[in-house]
C-alpha atoms as a PDB file:
ATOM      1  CA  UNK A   1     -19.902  91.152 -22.247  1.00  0.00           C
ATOM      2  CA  UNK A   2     -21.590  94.545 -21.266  1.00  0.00           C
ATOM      3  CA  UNK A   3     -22.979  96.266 -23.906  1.00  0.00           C
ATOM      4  CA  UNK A   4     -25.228  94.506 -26.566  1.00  0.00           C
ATOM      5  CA  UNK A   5     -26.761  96.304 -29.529  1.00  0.00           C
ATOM      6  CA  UNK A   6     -30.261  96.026 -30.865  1.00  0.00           C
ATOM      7  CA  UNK A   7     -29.940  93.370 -33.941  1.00  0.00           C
ATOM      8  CA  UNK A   8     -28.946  94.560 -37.580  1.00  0.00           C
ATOM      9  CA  UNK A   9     -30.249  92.656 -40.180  1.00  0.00           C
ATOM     10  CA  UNK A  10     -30.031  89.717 -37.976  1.00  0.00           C
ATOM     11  CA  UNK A  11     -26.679  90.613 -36.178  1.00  0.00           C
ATOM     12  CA  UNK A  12     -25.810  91.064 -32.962  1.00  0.00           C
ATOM     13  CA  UNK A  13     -22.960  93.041 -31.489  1.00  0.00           C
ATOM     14  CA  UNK A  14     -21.892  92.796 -28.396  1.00  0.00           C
ATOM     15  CA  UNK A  15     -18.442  94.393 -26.683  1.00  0.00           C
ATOM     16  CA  UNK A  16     -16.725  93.945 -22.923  1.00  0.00           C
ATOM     17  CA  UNK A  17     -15.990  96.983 -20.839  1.00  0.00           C
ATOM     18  CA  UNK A  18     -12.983  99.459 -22.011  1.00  0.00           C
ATOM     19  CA  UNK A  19     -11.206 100.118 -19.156  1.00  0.00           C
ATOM     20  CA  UNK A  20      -8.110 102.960 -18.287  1.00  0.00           C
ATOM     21  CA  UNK A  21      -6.041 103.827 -15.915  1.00  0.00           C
ATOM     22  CA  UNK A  22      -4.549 107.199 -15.715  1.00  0.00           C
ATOM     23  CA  UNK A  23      -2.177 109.080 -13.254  1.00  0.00           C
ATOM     24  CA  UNK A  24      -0.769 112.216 -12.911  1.00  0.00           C
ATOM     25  CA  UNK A  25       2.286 114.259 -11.170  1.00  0.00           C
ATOM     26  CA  UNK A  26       2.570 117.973 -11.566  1.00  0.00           C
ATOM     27  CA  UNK A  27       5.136 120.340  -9.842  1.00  0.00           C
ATOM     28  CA  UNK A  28       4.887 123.732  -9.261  1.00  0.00           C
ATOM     29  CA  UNK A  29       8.462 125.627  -9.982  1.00  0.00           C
ATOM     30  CA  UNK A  30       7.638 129.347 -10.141  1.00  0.00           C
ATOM     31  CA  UNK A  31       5.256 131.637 -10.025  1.00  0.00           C
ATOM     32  CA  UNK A  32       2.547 130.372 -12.455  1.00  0.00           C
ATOM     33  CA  UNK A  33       5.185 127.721 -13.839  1.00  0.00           C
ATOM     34  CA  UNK A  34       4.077 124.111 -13.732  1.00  0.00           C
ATOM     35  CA  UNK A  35       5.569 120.462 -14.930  1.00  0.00           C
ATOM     36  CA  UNK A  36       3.920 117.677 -15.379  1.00  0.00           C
ATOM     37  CA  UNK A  37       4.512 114.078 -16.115  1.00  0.00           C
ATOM     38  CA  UNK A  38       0.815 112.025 -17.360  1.00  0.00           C
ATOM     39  CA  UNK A  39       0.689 108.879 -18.507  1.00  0.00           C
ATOM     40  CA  UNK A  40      -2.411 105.895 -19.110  1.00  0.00           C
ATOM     41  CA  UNK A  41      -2.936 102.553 -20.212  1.00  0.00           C
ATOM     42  CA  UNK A  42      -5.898 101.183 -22.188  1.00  0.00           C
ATOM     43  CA  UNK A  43      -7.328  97.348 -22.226  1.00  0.00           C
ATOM     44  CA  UNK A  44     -10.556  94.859 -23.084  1.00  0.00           C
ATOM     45  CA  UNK A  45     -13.426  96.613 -25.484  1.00  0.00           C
ATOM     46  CA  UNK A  46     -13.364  93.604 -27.619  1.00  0.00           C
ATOM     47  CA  UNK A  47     -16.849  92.802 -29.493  1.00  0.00           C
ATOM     48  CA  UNK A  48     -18.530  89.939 -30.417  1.00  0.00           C
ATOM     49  CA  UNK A  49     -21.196  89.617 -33.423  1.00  0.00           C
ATOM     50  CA  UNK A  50     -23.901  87.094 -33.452  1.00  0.00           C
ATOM     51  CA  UNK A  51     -21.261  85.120 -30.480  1.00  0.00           C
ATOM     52  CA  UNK A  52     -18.190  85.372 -32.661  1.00  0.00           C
ATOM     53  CA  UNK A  53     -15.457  86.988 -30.759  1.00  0.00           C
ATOM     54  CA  UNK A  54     -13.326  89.720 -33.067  1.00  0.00           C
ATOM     55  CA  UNK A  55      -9.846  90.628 -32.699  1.00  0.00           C
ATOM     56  CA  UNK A  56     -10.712  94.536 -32.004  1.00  0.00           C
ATOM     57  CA  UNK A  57      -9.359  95.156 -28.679  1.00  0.00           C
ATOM     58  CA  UNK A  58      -7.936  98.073 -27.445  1.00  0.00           C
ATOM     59  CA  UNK A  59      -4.313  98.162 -25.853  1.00  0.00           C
ATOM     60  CA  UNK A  60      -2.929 101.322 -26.149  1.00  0.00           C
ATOM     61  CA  UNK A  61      -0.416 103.357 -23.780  1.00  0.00           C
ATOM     62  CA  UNK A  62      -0.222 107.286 -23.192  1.00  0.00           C
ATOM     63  CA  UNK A  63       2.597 109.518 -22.063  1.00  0.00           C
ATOM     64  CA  UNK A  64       2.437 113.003 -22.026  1.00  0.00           C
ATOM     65  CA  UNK A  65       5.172 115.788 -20.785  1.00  0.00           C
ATOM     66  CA  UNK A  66       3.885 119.599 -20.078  1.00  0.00           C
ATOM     67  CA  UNK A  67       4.808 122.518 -19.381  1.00  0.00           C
ATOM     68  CA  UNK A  68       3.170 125.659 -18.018  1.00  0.00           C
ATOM     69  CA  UNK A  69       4.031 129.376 -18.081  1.00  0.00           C
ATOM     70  CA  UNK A  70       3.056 132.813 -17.483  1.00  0.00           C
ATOM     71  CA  UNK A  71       2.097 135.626 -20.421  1.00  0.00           C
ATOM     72  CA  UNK A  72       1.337 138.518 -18.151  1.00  0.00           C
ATOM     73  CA  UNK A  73      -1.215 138.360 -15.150  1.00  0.00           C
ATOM     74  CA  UNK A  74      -4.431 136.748 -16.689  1.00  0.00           C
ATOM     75  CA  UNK A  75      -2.460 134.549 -19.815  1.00  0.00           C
ATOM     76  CA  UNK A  76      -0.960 131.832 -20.123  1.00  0.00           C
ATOM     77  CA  UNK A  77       0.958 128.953 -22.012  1.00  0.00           C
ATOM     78  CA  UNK A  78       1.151 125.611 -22.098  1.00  0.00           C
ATOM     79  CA  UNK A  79       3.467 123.031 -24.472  1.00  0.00           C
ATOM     80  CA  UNK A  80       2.398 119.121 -24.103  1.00  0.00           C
ATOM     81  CA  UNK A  81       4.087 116.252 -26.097  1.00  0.00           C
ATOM     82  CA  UNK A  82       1.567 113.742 -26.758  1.00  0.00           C
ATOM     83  CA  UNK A  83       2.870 109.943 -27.298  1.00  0.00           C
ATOM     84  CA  UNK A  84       0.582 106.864 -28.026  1.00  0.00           C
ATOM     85  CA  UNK A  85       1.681 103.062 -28.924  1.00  0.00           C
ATOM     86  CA  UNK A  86      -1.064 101.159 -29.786  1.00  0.00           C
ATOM     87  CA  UNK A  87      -0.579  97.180 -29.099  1.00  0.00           C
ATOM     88  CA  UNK A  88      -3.018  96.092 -31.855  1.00  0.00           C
ATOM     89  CA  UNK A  89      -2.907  95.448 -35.478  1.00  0.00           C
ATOM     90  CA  UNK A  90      -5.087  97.931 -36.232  1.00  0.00           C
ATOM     91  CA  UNK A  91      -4.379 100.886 -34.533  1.00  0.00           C
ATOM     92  CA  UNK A  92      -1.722 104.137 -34.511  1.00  0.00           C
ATOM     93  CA  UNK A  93       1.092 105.085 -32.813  1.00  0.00           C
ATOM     94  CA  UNK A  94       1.519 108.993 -32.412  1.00  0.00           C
ATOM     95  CA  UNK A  95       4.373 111.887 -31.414  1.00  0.00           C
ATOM     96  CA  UNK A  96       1.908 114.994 -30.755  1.00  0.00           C
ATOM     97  CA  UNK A  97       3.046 118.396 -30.045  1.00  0.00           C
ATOM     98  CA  UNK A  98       0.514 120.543 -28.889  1.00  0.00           C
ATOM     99  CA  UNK A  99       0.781 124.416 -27.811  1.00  0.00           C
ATOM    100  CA  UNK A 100      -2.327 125.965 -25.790  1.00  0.00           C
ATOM    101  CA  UNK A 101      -3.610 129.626 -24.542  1.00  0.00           C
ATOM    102  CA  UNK A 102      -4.796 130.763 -21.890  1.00  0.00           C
ATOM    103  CA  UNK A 103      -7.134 133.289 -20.719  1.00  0.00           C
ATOM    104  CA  UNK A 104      -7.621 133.217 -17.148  1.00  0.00           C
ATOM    105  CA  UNK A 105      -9.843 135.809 -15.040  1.00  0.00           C
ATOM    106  CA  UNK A 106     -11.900 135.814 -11.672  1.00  0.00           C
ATOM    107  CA  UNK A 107      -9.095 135.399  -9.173  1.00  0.00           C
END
């Protein structure tokens, strides 16, 4: 265990390290077009009050699929699919779309 919190009303809480792992592979197509392919994995954070250990772990996976385009010279557009599966009882499981602008200057 890590992390220990000041006692509440007696109680202690305690929790193990969170850890993640993440990777990433993007591919340039054309001009100002992009792919890419992301996906993580989640395990440990379980806690522990007064020495009692709690089933409140995280296992969780991520995948995620974008895509990347041009508006114009200085905009642009990007459309991500967002998918989570928790491994826990209490937990969720999500399908995400997501659409993001861009307003790009400087360069």
């Amino acid at each position: 265990m890590w992390t220990r919190a000041r006692p509440w009303q007696g109680s202690v809480r305690e929790q193990d390290p969170l850890w993640f792992v993440q990777g990433h592979v993007i591919r340039s197509f054309k001009p100002g077009w992009w792919f890419s392919l992301s996906g993580g994995f989640a395990h440990g954070g379980r806690s522990h009050v007064n020495g009692d250990r709690k089933q409140d772990d995280a296992r969780a996976r991520y995948l995620a699929l974008s895509l990347g385009m041009p508006l114009g010279s200085n905009q642009s557009l990007k459309v991500t699919y967002l998918a989570t599966n928790t491994h826990i009882a209490q937990g969720s499981n999500t399908d995400t779309l997501v659409l993001g602008w861009s307003m790009n200057w400087g360069l």
